[in-house]
N, C-alpha and C. Protein backbone atom coordinates (compact mmCIF):
# COMPACT_ATOMS: atom_id res chain seq x y z
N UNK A 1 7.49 -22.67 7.86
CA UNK A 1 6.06 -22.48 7.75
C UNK A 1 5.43 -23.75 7.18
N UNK A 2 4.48 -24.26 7.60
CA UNK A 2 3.68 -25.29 7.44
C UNK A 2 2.91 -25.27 6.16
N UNK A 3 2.26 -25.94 5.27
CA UNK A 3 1.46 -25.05 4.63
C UNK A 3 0.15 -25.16 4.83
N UNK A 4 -0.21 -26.05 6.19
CA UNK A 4 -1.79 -25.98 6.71
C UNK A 4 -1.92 -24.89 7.57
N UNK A 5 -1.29 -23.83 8.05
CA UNK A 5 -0.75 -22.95 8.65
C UNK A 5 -1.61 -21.53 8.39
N UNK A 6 -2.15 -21.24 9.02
CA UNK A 6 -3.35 -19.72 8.44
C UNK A 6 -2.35 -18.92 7.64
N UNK A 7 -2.66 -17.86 7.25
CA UNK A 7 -1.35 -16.76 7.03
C UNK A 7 -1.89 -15.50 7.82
N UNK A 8 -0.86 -15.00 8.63
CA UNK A 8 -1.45 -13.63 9.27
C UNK A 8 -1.30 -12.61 8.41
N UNK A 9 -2.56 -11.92 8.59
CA UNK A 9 -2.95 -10.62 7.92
C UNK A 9 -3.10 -9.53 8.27
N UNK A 10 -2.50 -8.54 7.30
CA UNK A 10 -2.65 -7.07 8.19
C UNK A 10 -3.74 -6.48 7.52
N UNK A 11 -4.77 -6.25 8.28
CA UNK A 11 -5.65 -5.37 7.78
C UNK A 11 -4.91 -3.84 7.17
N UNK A 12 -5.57 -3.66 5.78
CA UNK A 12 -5.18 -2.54 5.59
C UNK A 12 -6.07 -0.65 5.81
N UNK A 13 -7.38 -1.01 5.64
CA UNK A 13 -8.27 -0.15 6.74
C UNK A 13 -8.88 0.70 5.27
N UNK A 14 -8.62 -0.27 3.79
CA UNK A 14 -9.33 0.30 2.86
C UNK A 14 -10.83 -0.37 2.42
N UNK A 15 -11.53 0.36 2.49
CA UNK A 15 -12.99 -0.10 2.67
C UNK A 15 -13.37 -1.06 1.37
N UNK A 16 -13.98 -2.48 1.62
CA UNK A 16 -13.85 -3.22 0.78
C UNK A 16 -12.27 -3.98 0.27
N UNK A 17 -11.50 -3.79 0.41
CA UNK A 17 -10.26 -4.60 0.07
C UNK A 17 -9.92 -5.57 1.02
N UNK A 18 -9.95 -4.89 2.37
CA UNK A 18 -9.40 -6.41 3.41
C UNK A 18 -10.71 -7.46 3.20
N UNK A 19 -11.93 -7.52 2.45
CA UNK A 19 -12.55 -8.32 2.44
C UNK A 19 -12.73 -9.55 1.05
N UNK A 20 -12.04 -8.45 0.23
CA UNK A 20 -11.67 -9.45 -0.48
C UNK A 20 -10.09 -10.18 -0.64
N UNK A 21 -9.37 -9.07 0.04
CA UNK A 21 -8.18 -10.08 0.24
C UNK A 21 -7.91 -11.12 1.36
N UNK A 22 -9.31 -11.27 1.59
CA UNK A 22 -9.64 -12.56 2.85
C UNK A 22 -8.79 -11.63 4.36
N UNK A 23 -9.05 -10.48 4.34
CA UNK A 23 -8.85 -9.99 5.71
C UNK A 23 -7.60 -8.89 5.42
N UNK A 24 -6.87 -9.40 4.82
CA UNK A 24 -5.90 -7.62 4.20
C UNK A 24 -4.69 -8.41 3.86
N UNK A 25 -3.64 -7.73 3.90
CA UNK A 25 -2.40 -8.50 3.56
C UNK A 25 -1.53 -8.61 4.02
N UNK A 26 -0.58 -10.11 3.58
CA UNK A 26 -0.03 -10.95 4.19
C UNK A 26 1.12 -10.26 5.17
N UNK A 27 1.17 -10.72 6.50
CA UNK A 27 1.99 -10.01 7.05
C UNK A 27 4.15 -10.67 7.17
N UNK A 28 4.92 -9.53 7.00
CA UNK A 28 6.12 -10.04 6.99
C UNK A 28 6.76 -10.59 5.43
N UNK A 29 5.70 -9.75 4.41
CA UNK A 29 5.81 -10.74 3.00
C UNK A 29 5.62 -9.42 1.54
N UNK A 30 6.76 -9.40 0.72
CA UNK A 30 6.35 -8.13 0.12
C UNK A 30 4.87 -8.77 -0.81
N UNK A 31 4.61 -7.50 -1.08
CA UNK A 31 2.98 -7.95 -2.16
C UNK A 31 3.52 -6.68 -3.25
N UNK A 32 3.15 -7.25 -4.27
CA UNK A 32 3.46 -6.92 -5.90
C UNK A 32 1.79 -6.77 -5.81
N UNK A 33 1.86 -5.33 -6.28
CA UNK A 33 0.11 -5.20 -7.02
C UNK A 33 0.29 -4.44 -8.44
N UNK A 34 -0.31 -5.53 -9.30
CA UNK A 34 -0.24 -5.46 -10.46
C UNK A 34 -1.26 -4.82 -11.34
N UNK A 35 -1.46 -4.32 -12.56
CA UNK A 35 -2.46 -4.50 -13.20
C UNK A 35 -2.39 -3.27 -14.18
N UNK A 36 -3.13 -2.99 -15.60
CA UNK A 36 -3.11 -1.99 -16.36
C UNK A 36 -3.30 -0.40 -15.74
N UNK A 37 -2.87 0.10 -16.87
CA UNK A 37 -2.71 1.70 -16.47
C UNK A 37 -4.24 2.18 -15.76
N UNK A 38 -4.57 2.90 -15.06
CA UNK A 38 -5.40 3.61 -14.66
C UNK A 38 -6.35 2.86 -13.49
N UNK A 39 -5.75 1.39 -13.81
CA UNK A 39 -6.66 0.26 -12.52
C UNK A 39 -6.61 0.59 -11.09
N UNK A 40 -6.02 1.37 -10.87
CA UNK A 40 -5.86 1.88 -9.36
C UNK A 40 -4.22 1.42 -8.47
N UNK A 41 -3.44 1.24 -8.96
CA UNK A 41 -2.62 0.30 -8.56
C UNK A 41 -1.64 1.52 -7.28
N UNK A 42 -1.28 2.84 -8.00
CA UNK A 42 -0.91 3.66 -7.15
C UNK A 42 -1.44 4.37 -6.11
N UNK A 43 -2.96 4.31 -6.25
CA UNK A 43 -3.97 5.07 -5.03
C UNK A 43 -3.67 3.77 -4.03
N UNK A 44 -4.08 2.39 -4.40
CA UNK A 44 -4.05 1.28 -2.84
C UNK A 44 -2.70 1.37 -2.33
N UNK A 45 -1.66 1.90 -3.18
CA UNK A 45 0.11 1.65 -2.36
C UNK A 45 -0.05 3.03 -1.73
N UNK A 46 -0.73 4.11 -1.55
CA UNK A 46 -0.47 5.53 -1.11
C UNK A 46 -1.67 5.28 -0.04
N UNK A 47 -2.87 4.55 -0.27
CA UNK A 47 -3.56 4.68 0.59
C UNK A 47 -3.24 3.79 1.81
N UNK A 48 -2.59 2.47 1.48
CA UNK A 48 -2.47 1.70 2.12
C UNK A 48 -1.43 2.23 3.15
N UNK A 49 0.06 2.75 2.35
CA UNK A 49 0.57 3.64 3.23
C UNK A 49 0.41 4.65 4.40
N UNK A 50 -0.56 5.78 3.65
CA UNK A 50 -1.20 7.07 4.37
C UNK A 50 -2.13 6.56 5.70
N UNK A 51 -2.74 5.31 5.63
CA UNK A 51 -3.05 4.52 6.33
C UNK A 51 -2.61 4.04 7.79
N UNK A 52 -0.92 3.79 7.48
CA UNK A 52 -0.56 2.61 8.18
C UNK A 52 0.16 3.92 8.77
N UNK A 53 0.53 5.18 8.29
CA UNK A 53 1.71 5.95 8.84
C UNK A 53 0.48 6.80 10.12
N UNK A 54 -0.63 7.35 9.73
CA UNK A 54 -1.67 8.16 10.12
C UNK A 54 -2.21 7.47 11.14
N UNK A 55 -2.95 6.21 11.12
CA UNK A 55 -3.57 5.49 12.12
C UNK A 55 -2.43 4.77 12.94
N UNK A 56 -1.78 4.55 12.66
CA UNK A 56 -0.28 3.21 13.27
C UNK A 56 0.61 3.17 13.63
N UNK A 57 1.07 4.94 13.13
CA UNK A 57 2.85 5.03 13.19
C UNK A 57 3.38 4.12 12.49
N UNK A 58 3.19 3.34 12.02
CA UNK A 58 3.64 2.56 11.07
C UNK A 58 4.86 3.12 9.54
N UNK A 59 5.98 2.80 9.70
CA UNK A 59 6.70 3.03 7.92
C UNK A 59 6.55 2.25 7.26
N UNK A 60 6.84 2.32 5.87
CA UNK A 60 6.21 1.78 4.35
C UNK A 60 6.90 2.47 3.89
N UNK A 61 7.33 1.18 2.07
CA UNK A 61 7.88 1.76 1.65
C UNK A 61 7.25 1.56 0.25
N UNK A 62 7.15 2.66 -0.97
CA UNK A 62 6.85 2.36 -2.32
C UNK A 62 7.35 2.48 -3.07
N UNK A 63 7.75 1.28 -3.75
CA UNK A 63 8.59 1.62 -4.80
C UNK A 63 7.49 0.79 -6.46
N UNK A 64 7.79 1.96 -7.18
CA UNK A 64 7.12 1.71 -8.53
C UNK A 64 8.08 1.88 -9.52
N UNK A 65 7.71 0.94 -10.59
CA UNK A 65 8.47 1.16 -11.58
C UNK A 65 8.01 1.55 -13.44
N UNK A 66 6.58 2.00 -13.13
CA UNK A 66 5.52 2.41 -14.10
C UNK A 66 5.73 4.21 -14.22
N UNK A 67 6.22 4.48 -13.30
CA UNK A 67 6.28 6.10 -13.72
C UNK A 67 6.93 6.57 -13.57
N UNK A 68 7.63 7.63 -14.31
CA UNK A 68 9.03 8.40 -14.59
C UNK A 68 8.87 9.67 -13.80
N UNK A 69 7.97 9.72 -12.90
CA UNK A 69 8.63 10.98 -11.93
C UNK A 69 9.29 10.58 -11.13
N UNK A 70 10.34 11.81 -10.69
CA UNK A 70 11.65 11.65 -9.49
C UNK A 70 11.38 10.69 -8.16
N UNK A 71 11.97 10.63 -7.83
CA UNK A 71 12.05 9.85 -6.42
C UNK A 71 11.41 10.63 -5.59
N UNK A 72 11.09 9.69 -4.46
CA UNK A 72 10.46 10.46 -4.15
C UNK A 72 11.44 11.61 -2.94
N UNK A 73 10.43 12.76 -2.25
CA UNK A 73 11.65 13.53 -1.44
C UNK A 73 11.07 13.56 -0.22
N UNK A 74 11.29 14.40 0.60
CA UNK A 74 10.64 14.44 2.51
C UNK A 74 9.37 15.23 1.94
N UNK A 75 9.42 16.13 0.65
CA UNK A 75 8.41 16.84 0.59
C UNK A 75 7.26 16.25 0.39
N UNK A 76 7.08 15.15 -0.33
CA UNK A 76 6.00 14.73 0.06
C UNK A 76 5.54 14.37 -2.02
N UNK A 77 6.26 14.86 -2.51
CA UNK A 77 5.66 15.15 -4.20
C UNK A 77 4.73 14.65 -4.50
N UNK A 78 5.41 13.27 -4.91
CA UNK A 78 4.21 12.27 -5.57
C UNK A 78 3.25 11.59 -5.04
N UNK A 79 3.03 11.47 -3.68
CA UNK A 79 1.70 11.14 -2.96
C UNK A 79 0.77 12.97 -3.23
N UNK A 80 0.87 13.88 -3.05
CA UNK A 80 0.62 14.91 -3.11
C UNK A 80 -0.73 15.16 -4.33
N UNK A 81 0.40 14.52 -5.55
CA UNK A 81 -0.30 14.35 -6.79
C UNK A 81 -1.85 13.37 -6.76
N UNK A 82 -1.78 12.65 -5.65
CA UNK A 82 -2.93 11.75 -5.31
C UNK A 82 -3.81 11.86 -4.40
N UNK A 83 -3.71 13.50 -3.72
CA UNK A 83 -4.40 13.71 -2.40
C UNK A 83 -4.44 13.25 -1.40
N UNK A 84 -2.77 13.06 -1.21
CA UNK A 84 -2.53 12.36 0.24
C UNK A 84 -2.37 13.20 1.34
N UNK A 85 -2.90 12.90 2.27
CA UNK A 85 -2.49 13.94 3.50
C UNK A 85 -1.16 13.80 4.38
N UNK A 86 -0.48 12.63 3.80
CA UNK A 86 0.95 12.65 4.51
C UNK A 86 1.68 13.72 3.52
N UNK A 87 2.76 13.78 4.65
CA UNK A 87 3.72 15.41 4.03
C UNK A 87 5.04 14.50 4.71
């Protein structure tokens, strides 16, 4: 990779975010989203997901290491807890 080279971006289809992440995020590249408790950090990884699986067929994967509930299962748990409509 060059580094005068654009970077391709995947839109993620959350209103206001692909515009400030200059179009959405980087494609082929993990992204770490960081930041204090309650900043939103688990709604953009579930939405961004619920997103990509619902509109795209798309898989995703989340892994966090801020909260001590179980892994996750087919049932669906811990997106559930966030009003996700994937199951």
């Amino acid at each position: 990779m060059n580094a005068h080279e654009p970077i391709t971006r995947l839109p993620t289809g959350i209103n206001g975010f692909d515009q400030v992440a200059l179009g959405g995020l980087p494609v082929g590249r993990p992204t770490l989203v960081s930041g204090t408790a309650g900043s939103g950090k688990t709604v953009v990884a579930i939405e961004f997901l619920a997103r990509g699986i619902l509109n795209f067929g798309e898989p995703g994967v989340f892994v966090t290491s801020d909260h001590l509930t179980p892994a996750p299962t087919r049932s669906g748990r811990p997106t559930r807890s966030h009003g996700s409509a994937v199951r």
